[in-house]
N, C-alpha and C. Protein backbone atom coordinates (compact mmCIF):
# COMPACT_ATOMS: atom_id res chain seq x y z
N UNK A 1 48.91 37.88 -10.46
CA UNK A 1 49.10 38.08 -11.89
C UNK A 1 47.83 38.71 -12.48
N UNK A 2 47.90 40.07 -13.18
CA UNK A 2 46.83 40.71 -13.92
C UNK A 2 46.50 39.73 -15.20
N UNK A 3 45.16 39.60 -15.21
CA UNK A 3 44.82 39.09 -16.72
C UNK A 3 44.20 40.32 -17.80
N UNK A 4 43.30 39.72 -18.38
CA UNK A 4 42.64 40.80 -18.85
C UNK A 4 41.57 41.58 -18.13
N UNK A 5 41.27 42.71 -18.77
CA UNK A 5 39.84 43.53 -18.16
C UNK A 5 38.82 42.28 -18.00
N UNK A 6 37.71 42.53 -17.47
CA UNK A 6 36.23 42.73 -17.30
C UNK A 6 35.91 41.78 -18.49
N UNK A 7 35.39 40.34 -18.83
CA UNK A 7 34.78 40.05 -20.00
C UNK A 7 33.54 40.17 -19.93
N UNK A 8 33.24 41.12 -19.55
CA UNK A 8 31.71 41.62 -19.21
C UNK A 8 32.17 42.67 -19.42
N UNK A 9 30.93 43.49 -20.62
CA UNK A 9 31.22 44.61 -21.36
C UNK A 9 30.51 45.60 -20.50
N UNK A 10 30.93 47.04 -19.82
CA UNK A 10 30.35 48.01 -19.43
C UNK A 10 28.76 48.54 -19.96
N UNK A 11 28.55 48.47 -20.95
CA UNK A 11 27.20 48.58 -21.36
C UNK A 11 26.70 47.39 -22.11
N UNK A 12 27.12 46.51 -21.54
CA UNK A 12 26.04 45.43 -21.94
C UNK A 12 24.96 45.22 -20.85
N UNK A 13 24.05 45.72 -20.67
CA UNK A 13 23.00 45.72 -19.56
C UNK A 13 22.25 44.25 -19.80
N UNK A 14 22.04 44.66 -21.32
CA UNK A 14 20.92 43.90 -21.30
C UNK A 14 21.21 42.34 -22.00
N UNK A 15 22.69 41.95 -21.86
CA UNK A 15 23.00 40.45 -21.72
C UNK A 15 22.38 39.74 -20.50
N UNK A 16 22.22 40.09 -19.80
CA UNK A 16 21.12 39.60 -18.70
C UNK A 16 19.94 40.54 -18.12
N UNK A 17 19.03 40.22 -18.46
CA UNK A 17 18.10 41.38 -18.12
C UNK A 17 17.21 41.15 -17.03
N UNK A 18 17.56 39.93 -16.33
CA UNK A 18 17.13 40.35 -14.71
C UNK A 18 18.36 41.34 -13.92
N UNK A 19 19.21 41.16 -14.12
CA UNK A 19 20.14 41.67 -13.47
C UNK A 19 20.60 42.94 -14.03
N UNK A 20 19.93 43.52 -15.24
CA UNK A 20 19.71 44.57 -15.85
C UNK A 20 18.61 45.81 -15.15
N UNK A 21 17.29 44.71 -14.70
CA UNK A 21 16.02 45.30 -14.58
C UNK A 21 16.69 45.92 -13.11
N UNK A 22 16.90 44.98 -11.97
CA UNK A 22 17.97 44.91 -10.56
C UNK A 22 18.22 46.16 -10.59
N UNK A 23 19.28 46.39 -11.70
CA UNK A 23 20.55 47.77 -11.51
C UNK A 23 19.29 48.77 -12.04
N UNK A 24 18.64 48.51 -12.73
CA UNK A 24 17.61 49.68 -13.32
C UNK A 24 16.86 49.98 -11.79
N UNK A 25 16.27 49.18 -11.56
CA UNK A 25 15.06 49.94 -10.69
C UNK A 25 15.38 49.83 -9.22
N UNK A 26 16.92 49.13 -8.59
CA UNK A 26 17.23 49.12 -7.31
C UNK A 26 18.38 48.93 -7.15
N UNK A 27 19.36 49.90 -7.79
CA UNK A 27 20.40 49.77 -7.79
C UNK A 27 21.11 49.33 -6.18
N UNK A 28 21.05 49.87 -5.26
CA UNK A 28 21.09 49.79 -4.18
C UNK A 28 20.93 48.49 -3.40
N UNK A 29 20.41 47.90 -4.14
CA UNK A 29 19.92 46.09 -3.43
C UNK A 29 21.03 45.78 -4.47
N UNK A 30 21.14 45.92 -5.69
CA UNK A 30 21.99 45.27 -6.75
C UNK A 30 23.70 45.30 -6.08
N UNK A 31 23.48 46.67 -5.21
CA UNK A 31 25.41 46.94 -5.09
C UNK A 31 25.48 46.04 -3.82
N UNK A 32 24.54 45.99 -2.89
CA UNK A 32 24.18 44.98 -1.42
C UNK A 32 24.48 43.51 -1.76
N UNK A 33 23.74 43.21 -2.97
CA UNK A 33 23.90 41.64 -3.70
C UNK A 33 25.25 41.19 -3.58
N UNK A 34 25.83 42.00 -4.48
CA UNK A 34 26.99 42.36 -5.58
C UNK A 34 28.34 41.96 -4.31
N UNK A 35 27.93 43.12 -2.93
CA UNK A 35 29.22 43.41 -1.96
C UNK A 35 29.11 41.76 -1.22
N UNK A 36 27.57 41.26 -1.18
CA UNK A 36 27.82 39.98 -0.26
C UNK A 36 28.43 38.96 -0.80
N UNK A 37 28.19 38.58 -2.10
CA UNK A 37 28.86 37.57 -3.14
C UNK A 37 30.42 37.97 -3.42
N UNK A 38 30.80 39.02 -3.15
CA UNK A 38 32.41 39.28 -3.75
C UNK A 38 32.84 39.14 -2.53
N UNK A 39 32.95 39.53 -1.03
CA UNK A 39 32.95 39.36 0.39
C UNK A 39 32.52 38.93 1.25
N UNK A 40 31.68 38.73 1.42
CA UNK A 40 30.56 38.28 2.57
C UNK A 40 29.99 39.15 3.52
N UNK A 41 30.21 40.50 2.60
CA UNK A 41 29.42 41.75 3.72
C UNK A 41 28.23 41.50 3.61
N UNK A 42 27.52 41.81 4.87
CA UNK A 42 25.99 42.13 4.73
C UNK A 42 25.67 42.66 4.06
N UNK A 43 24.46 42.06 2.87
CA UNK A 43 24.02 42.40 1.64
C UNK A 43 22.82 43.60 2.17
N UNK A 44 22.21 43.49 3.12
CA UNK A 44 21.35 44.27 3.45
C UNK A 44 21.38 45.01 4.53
N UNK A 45 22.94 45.32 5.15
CA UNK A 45 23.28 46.80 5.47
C UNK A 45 24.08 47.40 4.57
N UNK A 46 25.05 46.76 3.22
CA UNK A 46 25.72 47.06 2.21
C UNK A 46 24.25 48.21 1.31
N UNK A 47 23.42 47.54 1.02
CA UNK A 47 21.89 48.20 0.68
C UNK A 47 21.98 49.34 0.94
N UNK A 48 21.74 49.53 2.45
CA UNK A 48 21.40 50.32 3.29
C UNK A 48 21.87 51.86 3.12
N UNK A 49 23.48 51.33 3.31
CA UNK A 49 24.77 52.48 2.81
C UNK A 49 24.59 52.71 1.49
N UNK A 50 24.27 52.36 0.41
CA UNK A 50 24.39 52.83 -0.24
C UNK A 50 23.79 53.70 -0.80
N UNK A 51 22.06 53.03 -0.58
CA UNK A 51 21.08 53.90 -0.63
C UNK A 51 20.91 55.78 0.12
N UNK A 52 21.04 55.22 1.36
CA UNK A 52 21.55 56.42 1.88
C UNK A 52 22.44 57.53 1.53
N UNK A 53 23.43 56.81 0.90
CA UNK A 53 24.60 57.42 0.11
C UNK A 53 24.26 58.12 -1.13
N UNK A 54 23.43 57.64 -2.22
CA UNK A 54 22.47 57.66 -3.19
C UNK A 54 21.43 59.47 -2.81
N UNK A 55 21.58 59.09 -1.89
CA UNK A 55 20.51 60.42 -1.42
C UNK A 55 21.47 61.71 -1.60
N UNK A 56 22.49 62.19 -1.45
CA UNK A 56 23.54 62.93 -1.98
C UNK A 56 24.35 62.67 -3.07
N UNK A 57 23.64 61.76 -3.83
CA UNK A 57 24.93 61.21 -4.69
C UNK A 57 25.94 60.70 -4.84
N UNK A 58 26.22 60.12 -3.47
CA UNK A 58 27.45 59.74 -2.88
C UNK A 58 27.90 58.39 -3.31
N UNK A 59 26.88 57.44 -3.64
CA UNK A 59 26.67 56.05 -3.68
C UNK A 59 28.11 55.29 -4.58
N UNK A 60 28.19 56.47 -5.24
CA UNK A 60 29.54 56.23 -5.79
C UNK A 60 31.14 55.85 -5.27
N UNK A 61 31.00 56.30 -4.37
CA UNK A 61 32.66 56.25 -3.36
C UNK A 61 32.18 54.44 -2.99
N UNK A 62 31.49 54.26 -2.37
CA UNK A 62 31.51 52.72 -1.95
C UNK A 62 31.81 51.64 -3.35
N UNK A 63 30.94 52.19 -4.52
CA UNK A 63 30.71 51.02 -5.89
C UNK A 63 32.22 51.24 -6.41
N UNK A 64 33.10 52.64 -6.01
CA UNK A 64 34.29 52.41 -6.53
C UNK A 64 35.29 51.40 -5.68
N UNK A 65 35.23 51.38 -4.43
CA UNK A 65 36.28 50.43 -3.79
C UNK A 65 35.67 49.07 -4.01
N UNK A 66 34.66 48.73 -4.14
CA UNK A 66 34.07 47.32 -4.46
C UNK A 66 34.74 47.09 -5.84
N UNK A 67 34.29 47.83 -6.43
CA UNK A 67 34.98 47.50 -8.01
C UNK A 67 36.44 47.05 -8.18
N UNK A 68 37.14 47.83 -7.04
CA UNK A 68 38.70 47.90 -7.31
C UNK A 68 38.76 46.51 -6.59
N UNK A 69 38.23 45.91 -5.33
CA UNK A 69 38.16 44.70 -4.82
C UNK A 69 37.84 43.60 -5.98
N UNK A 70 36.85 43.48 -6.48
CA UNK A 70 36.46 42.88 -7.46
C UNK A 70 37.71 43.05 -8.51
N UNK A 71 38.64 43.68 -9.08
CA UNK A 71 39.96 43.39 -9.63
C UNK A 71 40.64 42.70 -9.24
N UNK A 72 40.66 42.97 -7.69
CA UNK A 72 42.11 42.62 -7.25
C UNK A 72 41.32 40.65 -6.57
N UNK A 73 40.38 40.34 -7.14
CA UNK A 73 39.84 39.06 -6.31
C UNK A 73 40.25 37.94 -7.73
N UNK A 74 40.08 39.09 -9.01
CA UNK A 74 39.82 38.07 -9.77
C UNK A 74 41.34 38.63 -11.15
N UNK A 75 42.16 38.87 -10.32
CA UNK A 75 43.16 39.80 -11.69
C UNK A 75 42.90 40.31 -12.51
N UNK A 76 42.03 41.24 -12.46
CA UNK A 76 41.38 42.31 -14.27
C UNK A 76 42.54 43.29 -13.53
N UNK A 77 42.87 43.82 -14.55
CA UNK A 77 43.75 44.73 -14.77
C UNK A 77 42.54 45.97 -15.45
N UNK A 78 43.31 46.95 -14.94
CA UNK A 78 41.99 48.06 -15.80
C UNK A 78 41.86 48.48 -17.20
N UNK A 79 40.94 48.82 -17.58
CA UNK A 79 40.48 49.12 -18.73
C UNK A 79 40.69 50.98 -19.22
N UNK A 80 41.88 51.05 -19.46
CA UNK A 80 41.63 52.57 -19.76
C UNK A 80 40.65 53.37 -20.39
N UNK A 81 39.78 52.74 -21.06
CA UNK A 81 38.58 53.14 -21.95
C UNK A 81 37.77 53.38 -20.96
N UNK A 82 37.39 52.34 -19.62
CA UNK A 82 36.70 52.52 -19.01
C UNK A 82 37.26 52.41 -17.73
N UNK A 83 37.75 53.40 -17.33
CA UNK A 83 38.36 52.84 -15.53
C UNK A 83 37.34 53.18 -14.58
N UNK A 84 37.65 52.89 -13.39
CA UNK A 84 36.92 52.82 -12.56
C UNK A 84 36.19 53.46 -11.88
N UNK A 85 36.87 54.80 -11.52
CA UNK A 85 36.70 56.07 -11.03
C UNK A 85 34.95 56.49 -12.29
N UNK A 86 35.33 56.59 -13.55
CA UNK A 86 34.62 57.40 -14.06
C UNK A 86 32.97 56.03 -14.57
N UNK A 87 33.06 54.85 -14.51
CA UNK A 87 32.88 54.09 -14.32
C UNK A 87 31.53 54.39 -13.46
N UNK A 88 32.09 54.04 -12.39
CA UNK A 88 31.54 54.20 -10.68
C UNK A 88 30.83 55.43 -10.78
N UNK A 89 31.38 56.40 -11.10
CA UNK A 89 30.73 57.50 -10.56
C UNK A 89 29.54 58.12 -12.15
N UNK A 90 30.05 57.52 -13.53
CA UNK A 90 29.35 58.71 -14.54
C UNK A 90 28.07 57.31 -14.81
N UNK A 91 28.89 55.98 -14.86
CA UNK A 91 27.60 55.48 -15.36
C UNK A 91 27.47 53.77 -14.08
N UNK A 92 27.08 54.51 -13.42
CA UNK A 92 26.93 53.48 -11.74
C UNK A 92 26.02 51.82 -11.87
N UNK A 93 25.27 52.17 -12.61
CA UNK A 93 23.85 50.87 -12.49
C UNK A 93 24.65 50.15 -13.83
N UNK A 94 25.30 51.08 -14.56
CA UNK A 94 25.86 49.92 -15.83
C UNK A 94 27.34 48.72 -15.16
N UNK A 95 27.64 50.02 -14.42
CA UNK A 95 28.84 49.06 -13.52
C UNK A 95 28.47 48.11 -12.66
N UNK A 96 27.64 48.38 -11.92
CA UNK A 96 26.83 47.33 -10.88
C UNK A 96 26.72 46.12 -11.46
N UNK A 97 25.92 46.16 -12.90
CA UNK A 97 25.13 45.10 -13.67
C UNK A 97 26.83 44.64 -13.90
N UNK A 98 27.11 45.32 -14.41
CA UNK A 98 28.75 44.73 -14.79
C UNK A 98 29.43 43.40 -14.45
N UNK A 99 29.30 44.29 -13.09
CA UNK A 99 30.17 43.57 -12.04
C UNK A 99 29.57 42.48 -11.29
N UNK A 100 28.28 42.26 -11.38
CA UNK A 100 26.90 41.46 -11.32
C UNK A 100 26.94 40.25 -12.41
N UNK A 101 27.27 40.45 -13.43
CA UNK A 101 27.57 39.68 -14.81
C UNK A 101 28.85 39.03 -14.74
N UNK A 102 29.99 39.53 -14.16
CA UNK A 102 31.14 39.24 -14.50
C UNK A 102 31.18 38.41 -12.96
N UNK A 103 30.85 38.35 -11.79
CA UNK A 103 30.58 37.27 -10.87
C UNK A 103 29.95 36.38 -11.31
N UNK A 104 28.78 36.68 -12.17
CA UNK A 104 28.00 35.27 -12.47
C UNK A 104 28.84 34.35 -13.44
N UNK A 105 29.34 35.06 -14.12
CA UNK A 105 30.33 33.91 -15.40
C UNK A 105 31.36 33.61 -14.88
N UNK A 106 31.69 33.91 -13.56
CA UNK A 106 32.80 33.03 -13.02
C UNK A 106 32.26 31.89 -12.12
């Protein structure tokens, strides 16, 4: 059963601002964090990939299937204002923190 979106607002960074500073200055450890707490992937080969990924810009294709996991774990239904795709890819460290925020309040 879908509930609502995300009660964690896309640009609210700085409702928590360790986990603000995280997505600011290492995003890449933040999405590693993020993949071990929603799954139990290795947080620090999750890192790894992404960073790497990051180096072409790529980092995006992984933070989008996490995100869509992270829906389907906790029933958010999407947010047309903000879906995922553009999300993930236009504003990445705000989604991270996001999705970083919205694990912690559950």
């Amino acid at each position: 059963e879908e509930r609502d979106c995300f009660s964690e607002k896309l640009f609210g960074c700085f409702d928590d601002m360790l986990i603000c500073c995280w997505g600011c200055w290492c995003p890449s450890c933040l999405f590693g964090y993020n993949a071990s707490k929603l799954d139990g992937k290795n947080g620090i080969q999750m890192c790894c990939i992404h960073y790497c990924l990051a180096q072409s810009s790529l980092c995006w294709i992984p933070q989008y299937f996490q995100r869509q996991k992270l829906r389907q774990r906790y029933g958010l239904k999407e947010d047309k204002a903000h879906s995922d795709l553009p999300a993930s890819f236009c504003h990445s460290s705000c989604a991270l923190c996001q999705e970083a925020r919205e694990m912690k309040s559950r």
